[in-house]
PDB file of N, CA and C in Angstrom:
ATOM      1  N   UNK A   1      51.679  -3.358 -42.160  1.00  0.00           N
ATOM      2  CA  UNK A   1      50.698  -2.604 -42.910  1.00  0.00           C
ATOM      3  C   UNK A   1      49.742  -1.957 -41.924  1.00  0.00           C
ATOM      4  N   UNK A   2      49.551  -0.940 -42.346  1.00  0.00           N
ATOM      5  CA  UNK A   2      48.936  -0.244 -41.188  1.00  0.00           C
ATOM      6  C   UNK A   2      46.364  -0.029 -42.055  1.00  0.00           C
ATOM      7  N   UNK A   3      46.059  -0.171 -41.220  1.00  0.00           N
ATOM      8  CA  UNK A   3      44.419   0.087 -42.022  1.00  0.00           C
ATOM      9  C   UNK A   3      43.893   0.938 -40.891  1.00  0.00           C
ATOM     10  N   UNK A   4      43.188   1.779 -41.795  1.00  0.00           N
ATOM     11  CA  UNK A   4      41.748   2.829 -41.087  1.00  0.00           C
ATOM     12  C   UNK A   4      40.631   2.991 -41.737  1.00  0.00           C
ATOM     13  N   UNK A   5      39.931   2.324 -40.119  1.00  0.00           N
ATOM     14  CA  UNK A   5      38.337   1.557 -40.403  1.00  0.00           C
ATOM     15  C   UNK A   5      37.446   2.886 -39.942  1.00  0.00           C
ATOM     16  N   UNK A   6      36.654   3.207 -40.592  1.00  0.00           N
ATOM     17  CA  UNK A   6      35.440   4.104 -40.983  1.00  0.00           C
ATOM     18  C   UNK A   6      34.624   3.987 -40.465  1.00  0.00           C
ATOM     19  N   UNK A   7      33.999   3.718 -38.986  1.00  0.00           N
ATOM     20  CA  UNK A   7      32.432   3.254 -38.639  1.00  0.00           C
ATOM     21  C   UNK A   7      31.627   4.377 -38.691  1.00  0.00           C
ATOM     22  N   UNK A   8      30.745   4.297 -39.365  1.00  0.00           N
ATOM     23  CA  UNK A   8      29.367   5.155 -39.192  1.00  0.00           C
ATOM     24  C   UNK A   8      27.901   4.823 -39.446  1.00  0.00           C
ATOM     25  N   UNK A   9      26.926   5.408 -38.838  1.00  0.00           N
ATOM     26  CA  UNK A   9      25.768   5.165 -38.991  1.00  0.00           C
ATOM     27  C   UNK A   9      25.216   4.856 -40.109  1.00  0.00           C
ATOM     28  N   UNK A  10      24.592   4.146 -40.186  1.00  0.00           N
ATOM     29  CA  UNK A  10      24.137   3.652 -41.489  1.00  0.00           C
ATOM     30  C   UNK A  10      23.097   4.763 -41.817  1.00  0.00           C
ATOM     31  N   UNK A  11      22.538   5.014 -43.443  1.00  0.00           N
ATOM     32  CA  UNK A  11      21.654   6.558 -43.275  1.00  0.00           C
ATOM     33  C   UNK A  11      20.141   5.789 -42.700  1.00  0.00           C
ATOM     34  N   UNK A  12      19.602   6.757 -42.177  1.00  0.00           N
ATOM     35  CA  UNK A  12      18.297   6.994 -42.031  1.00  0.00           C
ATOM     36  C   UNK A  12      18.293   6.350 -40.416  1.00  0.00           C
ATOM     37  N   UNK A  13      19.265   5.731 -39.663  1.00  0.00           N
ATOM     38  CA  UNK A  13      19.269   5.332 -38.552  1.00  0.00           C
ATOM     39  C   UNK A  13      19.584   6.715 -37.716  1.00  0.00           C
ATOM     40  N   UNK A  14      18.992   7.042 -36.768  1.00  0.00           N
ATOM     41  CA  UNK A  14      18.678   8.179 -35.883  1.00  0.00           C
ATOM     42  C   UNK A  14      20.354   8.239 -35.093  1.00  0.00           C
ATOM     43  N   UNK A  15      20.850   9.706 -35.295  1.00  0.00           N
ATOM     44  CA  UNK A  15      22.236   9.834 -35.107  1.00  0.00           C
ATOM     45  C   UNK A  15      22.443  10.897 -33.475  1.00  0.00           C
ATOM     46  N   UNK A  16      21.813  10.441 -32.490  1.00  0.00           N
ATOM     47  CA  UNK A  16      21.983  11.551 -31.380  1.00  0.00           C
ATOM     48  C   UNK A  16      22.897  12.206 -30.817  1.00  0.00           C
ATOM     49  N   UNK A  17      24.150  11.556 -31.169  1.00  0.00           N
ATOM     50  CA  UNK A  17      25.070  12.216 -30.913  1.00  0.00           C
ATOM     51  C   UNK A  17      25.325  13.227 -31.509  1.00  0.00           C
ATOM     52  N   UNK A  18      25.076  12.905 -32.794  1.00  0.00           N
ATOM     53  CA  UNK A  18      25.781  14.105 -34.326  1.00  0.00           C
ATOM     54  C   UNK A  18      23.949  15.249 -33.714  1.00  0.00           C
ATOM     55  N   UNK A  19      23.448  14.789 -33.447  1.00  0.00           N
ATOM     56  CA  UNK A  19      22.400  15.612 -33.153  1.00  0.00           C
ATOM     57  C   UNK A  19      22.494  16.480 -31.909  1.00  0.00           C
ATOM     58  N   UNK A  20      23.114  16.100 -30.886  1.00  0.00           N
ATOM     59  CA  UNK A  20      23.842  17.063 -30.069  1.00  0.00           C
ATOM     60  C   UNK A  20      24.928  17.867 -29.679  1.00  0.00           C
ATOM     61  N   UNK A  21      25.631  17.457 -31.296  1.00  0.00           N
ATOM     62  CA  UNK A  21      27.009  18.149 -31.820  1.00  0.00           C
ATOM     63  C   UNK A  21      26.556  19.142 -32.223  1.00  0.00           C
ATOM     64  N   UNK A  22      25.303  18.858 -33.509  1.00  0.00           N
ATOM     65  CA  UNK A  22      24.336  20.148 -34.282  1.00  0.00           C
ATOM     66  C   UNK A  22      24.465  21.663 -33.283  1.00  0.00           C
ATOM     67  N   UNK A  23      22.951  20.547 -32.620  1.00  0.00           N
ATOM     68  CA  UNK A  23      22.974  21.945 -31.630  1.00  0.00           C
ATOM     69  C   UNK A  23      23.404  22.353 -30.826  1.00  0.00           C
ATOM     70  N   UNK A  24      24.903  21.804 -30.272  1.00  0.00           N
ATOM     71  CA  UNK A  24      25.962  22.493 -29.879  1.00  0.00           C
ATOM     72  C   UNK A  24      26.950  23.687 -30.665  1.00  0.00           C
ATOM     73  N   UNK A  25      26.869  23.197 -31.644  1.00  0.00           N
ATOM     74  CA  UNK A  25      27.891  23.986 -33.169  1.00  0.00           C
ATOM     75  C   UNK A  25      26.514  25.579 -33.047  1.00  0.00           C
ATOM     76  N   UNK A  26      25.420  25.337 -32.972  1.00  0.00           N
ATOM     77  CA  UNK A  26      24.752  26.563 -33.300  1.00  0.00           C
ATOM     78  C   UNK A  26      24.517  27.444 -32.238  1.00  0.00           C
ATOM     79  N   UNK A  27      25.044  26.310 -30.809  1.00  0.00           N
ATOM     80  CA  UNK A  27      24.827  27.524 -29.516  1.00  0.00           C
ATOM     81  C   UNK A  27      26.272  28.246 -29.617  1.00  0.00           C
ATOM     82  N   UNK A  28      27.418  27.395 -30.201  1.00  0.00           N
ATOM     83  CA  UNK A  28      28.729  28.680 -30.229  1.00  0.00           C
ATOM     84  C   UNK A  28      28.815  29.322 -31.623  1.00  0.00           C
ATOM     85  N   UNK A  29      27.894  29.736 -31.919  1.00  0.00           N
ATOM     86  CA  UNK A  29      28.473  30.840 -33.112  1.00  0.00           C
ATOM     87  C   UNK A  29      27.909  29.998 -34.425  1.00  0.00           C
ATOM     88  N   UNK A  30      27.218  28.563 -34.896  1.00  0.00           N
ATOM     89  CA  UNK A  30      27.951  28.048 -36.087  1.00  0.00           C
ATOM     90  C   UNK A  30      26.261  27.864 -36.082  1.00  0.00           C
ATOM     91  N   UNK A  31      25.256  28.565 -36.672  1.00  0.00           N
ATOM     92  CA  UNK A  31      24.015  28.395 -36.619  1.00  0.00           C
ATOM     93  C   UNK A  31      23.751  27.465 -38.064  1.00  0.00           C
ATOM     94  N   UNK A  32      24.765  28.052 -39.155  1.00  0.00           N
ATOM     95  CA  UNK A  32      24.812  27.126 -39.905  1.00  0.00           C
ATOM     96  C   UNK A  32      24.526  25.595 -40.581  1.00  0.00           C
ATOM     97  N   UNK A  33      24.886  25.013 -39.324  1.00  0.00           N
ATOM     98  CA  UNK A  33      25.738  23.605 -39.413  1.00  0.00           C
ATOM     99  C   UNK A  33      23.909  22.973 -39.535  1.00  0.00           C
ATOM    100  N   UNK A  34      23.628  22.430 -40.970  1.00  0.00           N
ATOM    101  CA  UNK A  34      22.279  21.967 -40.744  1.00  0.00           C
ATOM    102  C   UNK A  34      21.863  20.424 -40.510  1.00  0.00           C
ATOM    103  N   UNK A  35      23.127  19.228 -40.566  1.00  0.00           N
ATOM    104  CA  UNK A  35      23.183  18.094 -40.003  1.00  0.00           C
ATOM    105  C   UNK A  35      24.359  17.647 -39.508  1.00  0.00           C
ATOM    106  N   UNK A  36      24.788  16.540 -38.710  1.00  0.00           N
ATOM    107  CA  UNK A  36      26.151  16.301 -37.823  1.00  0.00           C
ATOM    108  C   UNK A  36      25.745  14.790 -37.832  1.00  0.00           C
ATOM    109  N   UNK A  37      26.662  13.711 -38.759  1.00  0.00           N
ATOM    110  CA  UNK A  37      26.864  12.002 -38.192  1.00  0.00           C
ATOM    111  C   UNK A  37      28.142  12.377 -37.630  1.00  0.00           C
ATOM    112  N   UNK A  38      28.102  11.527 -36.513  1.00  0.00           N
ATOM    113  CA  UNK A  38      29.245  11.266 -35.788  1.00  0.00           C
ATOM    114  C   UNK A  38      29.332   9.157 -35.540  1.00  0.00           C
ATOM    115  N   UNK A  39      30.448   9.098 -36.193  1.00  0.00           N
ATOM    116  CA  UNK A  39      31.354   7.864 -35.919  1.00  0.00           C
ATOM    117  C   UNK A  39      32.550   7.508 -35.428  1.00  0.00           C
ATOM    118  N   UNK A  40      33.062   6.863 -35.475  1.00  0.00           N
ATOM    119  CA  UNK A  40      34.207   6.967 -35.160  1.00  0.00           C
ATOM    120  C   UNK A  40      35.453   5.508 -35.844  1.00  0.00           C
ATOM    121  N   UNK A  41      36.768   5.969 -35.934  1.00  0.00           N
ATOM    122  CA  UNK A  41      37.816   5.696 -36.545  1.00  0.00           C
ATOM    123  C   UNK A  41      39.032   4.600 -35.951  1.00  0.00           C
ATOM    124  N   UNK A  42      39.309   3.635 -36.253  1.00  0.00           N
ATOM    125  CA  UNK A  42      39.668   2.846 -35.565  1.00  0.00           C
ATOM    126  C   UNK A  42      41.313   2.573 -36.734  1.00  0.00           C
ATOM    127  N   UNK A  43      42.500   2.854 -35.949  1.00  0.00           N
ATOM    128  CA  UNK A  43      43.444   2.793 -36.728  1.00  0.00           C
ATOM    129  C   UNK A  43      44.319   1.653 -35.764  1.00  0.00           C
ATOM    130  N   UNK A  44      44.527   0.025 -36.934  1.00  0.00           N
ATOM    131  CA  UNK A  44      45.001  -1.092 -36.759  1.00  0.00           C
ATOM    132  C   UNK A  44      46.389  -0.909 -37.390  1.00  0.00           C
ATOM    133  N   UNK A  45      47.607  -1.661 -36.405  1.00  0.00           N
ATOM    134  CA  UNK A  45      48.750  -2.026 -37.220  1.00  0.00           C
ATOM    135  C   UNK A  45      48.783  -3.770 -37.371  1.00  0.00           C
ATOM    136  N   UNK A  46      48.797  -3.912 -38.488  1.00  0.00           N
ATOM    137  CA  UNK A  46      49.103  -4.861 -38.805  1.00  0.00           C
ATOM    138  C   UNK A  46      50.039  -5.791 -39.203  1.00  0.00           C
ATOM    139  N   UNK A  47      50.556  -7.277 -39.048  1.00  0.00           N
ATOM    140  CA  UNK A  47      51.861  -7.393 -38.870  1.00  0.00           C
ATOM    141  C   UNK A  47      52.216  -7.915 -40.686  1.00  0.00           C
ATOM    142  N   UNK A  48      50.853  -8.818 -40.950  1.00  0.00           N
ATOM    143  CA  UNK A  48      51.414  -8.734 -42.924  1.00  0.00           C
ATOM    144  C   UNK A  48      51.297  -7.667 -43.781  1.00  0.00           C
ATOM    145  N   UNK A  49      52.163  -7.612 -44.628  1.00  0.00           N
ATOM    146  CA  UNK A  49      52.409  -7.206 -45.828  1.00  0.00           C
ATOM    147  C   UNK A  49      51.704  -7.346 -46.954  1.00  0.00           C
ATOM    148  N   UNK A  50      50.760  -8.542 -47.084  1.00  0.00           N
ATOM    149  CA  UNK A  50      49.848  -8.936 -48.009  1.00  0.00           C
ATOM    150  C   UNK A  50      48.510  -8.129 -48.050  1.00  0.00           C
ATOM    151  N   UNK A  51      48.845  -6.945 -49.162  1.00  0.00           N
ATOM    152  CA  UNK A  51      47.315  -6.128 -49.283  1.00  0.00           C
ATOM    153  C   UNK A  51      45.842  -7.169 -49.078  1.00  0.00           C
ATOM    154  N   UNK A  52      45.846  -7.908 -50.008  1.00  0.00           N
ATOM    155  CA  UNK A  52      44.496  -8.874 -49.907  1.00  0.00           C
ATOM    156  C   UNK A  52      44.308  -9.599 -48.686  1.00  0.00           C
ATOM    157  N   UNK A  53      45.339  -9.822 -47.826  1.00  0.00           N
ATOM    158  CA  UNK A  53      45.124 -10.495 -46.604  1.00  0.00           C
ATOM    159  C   UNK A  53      44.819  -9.674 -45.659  1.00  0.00           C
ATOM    160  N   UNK A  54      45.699  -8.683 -45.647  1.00  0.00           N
ATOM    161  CA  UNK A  54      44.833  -7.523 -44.737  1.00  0.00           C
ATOM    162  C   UNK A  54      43.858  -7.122 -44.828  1.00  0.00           C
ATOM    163  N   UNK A  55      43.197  -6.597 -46.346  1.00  0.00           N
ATOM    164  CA  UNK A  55      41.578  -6.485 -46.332  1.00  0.00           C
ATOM    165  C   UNK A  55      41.047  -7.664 -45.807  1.00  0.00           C
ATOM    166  N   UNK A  56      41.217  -8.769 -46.347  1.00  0.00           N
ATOM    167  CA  UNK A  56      40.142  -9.907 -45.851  1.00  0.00           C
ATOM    168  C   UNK A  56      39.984  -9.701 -43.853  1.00  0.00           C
ATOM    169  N   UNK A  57      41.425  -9.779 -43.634  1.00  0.00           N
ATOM    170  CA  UNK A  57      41.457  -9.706 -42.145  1.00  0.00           C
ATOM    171  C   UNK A  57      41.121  -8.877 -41.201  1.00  0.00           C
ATOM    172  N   UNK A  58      40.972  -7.568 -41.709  1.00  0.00           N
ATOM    173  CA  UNK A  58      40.469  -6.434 -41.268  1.00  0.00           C
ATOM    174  C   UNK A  58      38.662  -6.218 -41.385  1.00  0.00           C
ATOM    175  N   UNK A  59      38.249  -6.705 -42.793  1.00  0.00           N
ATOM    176  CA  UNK A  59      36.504  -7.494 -43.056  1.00  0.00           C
ATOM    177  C   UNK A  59      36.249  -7.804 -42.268  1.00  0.00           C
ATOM    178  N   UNK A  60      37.053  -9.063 -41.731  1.00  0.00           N
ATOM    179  CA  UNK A  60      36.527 -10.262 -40.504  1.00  0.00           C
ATOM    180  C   UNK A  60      36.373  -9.335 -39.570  1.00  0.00           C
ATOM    181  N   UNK A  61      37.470  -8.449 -38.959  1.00  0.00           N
ATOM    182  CA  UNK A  61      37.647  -7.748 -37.909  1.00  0.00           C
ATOM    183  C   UNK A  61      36.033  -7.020 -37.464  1.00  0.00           C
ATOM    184  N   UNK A  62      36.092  -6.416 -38.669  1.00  0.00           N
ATOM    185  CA  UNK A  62      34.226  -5.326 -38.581  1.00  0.00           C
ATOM    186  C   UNK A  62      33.423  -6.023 -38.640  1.00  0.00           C
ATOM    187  N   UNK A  63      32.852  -7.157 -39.373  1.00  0.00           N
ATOM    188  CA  UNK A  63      32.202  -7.901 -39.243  1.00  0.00           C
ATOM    189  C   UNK A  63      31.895  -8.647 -37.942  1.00  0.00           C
ATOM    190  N   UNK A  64      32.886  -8.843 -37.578  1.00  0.00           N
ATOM    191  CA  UNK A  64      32.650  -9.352 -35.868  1.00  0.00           C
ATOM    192  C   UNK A  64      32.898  -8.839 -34.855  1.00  0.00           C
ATOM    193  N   UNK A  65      33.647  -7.521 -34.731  1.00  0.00           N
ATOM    194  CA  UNK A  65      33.360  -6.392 -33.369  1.00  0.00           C
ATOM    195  C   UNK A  65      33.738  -5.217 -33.794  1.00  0.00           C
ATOM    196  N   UNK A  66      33.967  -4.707 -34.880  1.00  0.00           N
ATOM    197  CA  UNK A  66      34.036  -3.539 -35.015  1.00  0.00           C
ATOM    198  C   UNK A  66      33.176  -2.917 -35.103  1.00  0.00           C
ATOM    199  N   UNK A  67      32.024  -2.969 -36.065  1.00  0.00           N
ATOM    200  CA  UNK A  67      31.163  -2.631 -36.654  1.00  0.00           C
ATOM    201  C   UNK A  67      29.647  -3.094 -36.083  1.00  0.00           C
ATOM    202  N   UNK A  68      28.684  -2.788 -35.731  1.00  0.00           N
ATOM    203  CA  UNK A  68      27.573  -3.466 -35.178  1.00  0.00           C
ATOM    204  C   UNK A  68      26.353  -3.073 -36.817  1.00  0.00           C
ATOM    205  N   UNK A  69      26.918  -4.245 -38.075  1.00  0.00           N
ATOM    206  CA  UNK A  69      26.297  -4.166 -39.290  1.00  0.00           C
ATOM    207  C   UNK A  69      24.998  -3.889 -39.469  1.00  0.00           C
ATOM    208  N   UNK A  70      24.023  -4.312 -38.765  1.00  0.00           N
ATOM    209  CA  UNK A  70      22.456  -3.691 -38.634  1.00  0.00           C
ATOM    210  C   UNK A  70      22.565  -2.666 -38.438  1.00  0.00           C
ATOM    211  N   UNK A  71      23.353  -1.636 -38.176  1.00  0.00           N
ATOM    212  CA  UNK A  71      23.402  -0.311 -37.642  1.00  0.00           C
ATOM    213  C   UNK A  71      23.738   0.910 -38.593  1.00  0.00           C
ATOM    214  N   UNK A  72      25.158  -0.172 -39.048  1.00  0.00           N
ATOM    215  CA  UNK A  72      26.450   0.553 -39.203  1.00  0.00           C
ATOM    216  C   UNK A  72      26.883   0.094 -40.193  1.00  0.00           C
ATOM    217  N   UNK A  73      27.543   1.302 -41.291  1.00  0.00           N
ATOM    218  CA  UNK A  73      28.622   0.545 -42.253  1.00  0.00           C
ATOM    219  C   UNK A  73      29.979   0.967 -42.031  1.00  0.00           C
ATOM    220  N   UNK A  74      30.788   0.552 -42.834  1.00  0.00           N
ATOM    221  CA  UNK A  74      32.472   0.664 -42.447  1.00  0.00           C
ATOM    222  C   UNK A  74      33.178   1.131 -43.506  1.00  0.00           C
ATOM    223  N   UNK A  75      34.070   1.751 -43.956  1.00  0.00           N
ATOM    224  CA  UNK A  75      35.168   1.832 -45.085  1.00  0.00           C
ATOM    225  C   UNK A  75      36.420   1.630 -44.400  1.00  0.00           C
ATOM    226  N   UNK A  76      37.309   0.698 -45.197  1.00  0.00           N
ATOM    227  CA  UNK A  76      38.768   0.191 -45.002  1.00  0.00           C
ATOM    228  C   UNK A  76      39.518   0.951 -46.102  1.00  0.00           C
ATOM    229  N   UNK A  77      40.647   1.447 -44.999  1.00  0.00           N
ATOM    230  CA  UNK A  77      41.777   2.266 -45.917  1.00  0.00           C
ATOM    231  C   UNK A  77      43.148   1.000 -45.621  1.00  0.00           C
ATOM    232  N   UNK A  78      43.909   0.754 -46.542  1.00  0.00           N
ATOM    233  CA  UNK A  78      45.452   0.382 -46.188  1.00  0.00           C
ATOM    234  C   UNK A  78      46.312   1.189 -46.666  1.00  0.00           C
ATOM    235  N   UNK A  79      46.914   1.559 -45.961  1.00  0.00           N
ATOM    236  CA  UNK A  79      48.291   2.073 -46.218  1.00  0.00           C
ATOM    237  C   UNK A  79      49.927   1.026 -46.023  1.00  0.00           C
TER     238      UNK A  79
END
């Protein structure tokens, strides 16, 4: 079973990266672009088959180094 984990800033926590994406996007052409979070995507293969065991196991996973939870929240996809 394969899962893709979602990390991103939690709101209202100060995003500097997505803030120097911004005003990068408006120095090439994209003056537009009026906010930027940037996170990033973490794609696990997994060796069970058991939907509920993989969520639980993949939880544990963010909960203890994926994710830094005071910060950050997560969304889990399985495929």
């Amino acid at each position: 079973m394969k899962a893709r984990v979602t990390v991103m800033l939690k709101d209202g926590v100060l995003d500097p990266q997505g803030e120097a994406v911004r005003h990068a996007l408006g120095a090439v052409g994209f003056p537009g672009v009026e906010a930027v979070r940037q996170g990033k995507v973490i794609e696990i293969d997994l060796a069970t088959t058991d939907r509920a065991e993989a969520e639980a196991e993949v939880k544990a996973m963010c909960e203890k180094l994926l994710a830094n939870t005071v910060i950050e929240k997560y969304t889990i996809e399985l495929a």
